[in-house]
PDB file of N, CA and C in Angstrom:
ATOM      1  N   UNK A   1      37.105-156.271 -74.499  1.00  0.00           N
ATOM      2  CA  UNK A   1      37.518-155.478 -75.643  1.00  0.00           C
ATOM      3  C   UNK A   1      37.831-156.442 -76.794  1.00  0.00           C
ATOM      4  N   UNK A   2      37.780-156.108 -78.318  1.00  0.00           N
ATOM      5  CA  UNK A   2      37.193-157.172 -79.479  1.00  0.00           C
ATOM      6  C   UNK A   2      38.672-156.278 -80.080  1.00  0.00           C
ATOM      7  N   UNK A   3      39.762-157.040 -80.523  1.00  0.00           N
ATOM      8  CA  UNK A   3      40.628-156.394 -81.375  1.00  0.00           C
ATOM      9  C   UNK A   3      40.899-157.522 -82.439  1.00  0.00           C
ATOM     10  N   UNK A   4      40.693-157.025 -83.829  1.00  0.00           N
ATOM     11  CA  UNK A   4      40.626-157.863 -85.066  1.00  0.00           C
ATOM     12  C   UNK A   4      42.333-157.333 -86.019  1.00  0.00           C
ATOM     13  N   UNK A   5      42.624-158.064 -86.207  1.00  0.00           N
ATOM     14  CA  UNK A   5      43.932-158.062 -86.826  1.00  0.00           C
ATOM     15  C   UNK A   5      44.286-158.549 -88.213  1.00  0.00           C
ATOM     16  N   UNK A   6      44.784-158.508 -89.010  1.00  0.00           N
ATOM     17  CA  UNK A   6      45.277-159.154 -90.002  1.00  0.00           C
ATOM     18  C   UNK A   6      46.463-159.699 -90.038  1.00  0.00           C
ATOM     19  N   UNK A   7      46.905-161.207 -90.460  1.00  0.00           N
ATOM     20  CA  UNK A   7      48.169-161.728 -89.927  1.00  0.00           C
ATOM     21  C   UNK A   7      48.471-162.453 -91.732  1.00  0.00           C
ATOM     22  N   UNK A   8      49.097-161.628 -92.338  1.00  0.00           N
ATOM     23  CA  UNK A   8      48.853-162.150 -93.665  1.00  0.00           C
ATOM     24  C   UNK A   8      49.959-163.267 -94.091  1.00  0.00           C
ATOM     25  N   UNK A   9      50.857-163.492 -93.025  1.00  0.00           N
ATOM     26  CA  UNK A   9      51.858-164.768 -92.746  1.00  0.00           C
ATOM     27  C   UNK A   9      51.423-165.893 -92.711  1.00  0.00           C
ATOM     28  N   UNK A  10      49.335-166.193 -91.677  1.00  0.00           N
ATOM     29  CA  UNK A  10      49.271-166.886 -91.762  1.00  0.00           C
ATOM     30  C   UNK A  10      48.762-168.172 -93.106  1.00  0.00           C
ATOM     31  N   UNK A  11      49.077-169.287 -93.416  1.00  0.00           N
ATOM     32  CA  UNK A  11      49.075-169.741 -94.534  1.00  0.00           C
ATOM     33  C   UNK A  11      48.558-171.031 -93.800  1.00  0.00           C
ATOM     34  N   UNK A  12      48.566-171.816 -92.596  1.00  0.00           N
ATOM     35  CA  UNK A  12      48.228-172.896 -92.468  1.00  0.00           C
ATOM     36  C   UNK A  12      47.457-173.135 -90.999  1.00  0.00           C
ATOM     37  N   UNK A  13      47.216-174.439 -90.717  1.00  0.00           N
ATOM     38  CA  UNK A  13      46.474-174.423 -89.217  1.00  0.00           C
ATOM     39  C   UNK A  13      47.626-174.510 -88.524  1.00  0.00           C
ATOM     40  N   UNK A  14      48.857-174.739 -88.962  1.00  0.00           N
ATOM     41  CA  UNK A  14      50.102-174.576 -87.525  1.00  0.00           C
ATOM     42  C   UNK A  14      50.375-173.270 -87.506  1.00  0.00           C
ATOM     43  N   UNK A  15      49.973-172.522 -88.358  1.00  0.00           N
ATOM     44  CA  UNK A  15      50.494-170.804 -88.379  1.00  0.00           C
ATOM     45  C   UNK A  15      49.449-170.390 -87.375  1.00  0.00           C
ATOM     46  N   UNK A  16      47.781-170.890 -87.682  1.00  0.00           N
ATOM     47  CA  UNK A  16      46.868-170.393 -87.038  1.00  0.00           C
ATOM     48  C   UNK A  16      47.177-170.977 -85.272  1.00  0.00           C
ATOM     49  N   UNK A  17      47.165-171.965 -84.880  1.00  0.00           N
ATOM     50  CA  UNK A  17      47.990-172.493 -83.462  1.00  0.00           C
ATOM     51  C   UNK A  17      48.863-171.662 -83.220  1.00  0.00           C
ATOM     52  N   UNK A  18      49.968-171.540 -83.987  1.00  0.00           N
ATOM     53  CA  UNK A  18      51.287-171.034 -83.409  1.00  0.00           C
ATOM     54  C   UNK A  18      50.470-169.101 -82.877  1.00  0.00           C
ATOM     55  N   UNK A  19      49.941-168.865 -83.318  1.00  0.00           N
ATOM     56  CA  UNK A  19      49.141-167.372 -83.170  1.00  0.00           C
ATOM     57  C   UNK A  19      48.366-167.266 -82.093  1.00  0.00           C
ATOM     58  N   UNK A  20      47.515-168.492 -82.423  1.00  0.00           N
ATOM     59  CA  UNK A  20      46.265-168.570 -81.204  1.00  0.00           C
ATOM     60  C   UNK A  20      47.020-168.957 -79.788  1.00  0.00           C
ATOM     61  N   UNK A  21      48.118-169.523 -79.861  1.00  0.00           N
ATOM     62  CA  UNK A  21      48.977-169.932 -78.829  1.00  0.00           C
ATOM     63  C   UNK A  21      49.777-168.657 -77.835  1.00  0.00           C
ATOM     64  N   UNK A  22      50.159-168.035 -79.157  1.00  0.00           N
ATOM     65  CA  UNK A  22      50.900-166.709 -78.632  1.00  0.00           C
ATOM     66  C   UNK A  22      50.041-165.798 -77.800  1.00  0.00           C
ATOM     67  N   UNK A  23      48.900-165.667 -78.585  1.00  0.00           N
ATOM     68  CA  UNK A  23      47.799-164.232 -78.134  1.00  0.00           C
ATOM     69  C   UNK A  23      47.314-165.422 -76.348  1.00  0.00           C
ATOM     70  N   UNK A  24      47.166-166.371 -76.483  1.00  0.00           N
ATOM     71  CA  UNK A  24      47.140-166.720 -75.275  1.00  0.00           C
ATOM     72  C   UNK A  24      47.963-166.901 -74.126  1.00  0.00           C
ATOM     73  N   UNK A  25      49.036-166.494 -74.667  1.00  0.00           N
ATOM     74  CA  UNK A  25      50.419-166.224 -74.085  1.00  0.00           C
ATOM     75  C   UNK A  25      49.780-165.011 -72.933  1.00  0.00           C
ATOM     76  N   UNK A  26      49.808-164.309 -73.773  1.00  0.00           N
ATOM     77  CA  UNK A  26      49.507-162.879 -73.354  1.00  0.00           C
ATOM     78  C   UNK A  26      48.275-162.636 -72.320  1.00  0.00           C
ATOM     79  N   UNK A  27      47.814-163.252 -73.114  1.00  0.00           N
ATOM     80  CA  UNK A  27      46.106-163.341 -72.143  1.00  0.00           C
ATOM     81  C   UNK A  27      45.324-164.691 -72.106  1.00  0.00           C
ATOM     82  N   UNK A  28      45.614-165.763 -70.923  1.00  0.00           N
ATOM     83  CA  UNK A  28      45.091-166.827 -71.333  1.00  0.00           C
ATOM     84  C   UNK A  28      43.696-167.097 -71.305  1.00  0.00           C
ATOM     85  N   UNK A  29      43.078-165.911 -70.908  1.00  0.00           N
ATOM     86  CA  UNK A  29      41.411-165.867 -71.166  1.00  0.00           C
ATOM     87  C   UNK A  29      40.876-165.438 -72.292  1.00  0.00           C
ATOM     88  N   UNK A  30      41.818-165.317 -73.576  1.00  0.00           N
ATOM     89  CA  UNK A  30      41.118-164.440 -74.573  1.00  0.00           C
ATOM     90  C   UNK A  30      40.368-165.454 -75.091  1.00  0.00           C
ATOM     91  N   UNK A  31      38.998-164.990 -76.017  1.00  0.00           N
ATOM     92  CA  UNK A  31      38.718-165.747 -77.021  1.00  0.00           C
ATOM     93  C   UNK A  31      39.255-165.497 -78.184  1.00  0.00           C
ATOM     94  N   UNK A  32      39.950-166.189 -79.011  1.00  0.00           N
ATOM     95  CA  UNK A  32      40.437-166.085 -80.415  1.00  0.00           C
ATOM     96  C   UNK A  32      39.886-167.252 -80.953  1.00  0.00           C
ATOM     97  N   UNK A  33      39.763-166.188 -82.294  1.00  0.00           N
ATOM     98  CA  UNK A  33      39.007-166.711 -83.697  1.00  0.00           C
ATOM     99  C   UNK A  33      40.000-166.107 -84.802  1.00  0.00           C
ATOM    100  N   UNK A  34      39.746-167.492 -85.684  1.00  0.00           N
ATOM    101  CA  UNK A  34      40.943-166.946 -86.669  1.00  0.00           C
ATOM    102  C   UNK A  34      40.700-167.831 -88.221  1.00  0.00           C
ATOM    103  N   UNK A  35      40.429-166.728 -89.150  1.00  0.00           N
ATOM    104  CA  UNK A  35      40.034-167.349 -90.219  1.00  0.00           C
ATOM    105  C   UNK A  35      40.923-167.292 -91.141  1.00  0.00           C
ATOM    106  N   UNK A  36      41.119-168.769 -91.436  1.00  0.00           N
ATOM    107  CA  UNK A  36      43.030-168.548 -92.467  1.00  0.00           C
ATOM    108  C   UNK A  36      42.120-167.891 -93.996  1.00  0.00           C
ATOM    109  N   UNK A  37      41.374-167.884 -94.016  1.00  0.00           N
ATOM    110  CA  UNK A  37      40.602-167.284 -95.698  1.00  0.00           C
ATOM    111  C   UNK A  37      40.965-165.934 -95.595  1.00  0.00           C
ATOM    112  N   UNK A  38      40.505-165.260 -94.645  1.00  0.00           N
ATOM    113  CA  UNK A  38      41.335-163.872 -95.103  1.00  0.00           C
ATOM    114  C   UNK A  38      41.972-163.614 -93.628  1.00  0.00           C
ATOM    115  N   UNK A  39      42.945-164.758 -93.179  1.00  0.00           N
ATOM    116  CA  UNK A  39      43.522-163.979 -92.543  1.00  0.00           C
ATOM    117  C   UNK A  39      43.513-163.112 -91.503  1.00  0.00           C
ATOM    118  N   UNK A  40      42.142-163.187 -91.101  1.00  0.00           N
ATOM    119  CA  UNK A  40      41.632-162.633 -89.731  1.00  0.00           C
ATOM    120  C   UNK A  40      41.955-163.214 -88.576  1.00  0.00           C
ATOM    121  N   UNK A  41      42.129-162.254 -87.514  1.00  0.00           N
ATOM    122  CA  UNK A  41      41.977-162.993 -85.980  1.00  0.00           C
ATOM    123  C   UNK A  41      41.648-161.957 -85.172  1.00  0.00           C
ATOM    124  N   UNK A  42      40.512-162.518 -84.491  1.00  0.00           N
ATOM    125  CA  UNK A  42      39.760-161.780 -84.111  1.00  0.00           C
ATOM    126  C   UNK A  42      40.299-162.050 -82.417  1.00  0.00           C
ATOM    127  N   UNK A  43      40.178-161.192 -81.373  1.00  0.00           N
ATOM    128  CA  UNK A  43      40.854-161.245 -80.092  1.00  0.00           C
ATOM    129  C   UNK A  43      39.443-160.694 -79.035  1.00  0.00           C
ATOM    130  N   UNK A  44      38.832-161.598 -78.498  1.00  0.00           N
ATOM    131  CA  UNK A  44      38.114-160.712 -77.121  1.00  0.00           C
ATOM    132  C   UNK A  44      38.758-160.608 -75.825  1.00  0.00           C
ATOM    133  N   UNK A  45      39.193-159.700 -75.158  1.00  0.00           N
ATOM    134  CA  UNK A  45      39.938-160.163 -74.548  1.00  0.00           C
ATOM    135  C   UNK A  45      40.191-158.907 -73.841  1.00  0.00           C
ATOM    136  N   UNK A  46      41.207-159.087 -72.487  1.00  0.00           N
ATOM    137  CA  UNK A  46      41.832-157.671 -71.810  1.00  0.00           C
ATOM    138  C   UNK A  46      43.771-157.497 -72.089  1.00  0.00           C
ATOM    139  N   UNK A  47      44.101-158.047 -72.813  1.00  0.00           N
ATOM    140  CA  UNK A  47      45.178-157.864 -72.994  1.00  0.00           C
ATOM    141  C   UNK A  47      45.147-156.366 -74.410  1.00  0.00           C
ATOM    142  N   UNK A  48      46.415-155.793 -74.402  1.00  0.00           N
ATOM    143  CA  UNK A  48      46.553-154.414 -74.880  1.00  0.00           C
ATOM    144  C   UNK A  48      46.927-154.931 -76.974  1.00  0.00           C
ATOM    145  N   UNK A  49      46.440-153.938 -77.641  1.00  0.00           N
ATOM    146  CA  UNK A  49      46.636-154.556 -79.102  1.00  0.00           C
ATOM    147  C   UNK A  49      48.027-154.384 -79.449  1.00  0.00           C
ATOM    148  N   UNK A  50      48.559-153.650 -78.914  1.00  0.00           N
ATOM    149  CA  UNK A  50      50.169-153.325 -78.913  1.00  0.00           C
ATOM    150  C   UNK A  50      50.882-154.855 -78.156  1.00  0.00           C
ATOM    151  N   UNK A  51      50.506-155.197 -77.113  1.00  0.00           N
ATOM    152  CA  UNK A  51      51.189-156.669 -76.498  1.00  0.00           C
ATOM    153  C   UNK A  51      50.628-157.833 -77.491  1.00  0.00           C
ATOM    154  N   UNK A  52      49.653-157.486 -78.041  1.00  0.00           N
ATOM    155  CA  UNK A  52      48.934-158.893 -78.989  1.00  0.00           C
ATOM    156  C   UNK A  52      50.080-158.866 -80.113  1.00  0.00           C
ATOM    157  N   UNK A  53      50.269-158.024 -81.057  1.00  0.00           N
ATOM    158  CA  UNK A  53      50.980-157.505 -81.412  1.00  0.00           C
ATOM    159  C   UNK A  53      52.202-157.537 -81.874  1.00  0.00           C
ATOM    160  N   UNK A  54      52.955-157.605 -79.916  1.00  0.00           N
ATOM    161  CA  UNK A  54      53.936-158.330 -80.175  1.00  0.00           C
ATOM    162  C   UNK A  54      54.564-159.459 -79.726  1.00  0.00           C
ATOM    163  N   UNK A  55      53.420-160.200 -79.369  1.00  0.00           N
ATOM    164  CA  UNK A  55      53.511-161.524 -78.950  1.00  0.00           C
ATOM    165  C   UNK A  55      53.413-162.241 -80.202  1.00  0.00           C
ATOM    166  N   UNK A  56      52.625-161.619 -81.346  1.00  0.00           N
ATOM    167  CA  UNK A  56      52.465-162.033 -82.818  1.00  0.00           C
ATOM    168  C   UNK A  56      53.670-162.471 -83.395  1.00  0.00           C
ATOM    169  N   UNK A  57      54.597-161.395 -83.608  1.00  0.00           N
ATOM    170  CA  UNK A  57      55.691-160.876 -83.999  1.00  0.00           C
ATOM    171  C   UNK A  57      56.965-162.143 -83.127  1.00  0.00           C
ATOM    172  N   UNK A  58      57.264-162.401 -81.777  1.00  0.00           N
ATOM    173  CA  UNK A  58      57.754-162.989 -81.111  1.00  0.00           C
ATOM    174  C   UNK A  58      57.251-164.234 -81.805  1.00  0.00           C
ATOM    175  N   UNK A  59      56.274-164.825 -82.270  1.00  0.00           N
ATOM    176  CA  UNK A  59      55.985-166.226 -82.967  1.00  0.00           C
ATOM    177  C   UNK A  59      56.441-166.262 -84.095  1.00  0.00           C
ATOM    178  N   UNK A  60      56.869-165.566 -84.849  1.00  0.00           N
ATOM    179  CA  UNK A  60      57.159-165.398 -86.174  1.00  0.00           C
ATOM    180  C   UNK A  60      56.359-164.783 -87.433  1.00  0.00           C
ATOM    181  N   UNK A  61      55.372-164.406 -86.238  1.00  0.00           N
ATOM    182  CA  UNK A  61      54.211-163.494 -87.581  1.00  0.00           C
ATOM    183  C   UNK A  61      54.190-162.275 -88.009  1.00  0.00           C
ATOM    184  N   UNK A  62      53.323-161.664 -88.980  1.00  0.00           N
ATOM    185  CA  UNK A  62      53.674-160.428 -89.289  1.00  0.00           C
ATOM    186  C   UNK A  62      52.221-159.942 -89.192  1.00  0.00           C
ATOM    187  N   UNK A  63      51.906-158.653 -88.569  1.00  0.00           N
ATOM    188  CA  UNK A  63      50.440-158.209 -88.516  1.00  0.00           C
ATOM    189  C   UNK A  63      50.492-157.020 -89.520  1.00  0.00           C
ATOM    190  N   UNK A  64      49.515-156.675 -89.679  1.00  0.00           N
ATOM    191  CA  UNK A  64      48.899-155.544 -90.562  1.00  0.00           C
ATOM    192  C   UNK A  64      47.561-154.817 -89.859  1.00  0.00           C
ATOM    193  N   UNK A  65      47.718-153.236 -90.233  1.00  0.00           N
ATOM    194  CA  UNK A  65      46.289-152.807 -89.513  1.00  0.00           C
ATOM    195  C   UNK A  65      44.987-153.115 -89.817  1.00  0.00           C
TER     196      UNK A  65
END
């Protein structure tokens, strides 16, 4: 399952780590992709968009739909 997010907190490559770190928290098989230009992160993966979410949130980020 492909869940794409907007994380408009992120601003740098430690924001993008600290994210890609978290969502692997959750699911350490996901693939994440994450483009600090707009802010995308893209999730393939079996973890739920609600736990991505708030594993986001637990790092210090803020998502958007």
């Amino acid at each position: 399952m492909t869940i794409q997010l907007k994380v408009p907190s992120m601003v740098c490559d430690a924001c993008a780590n600290s994210v890609t770190k978290a969502i692997h928290n959750v699911d350490g098989n996901a693939d994440v992709n994450v483009d600090l230009n707009t802010k995308l992160v893209s999730i393939d993966g079996n973890a739920s968009e609600e736990d991505i979410r708030a594993a986001i949130a637990k790092a210090g980020h803020t998502t958007e739909s």
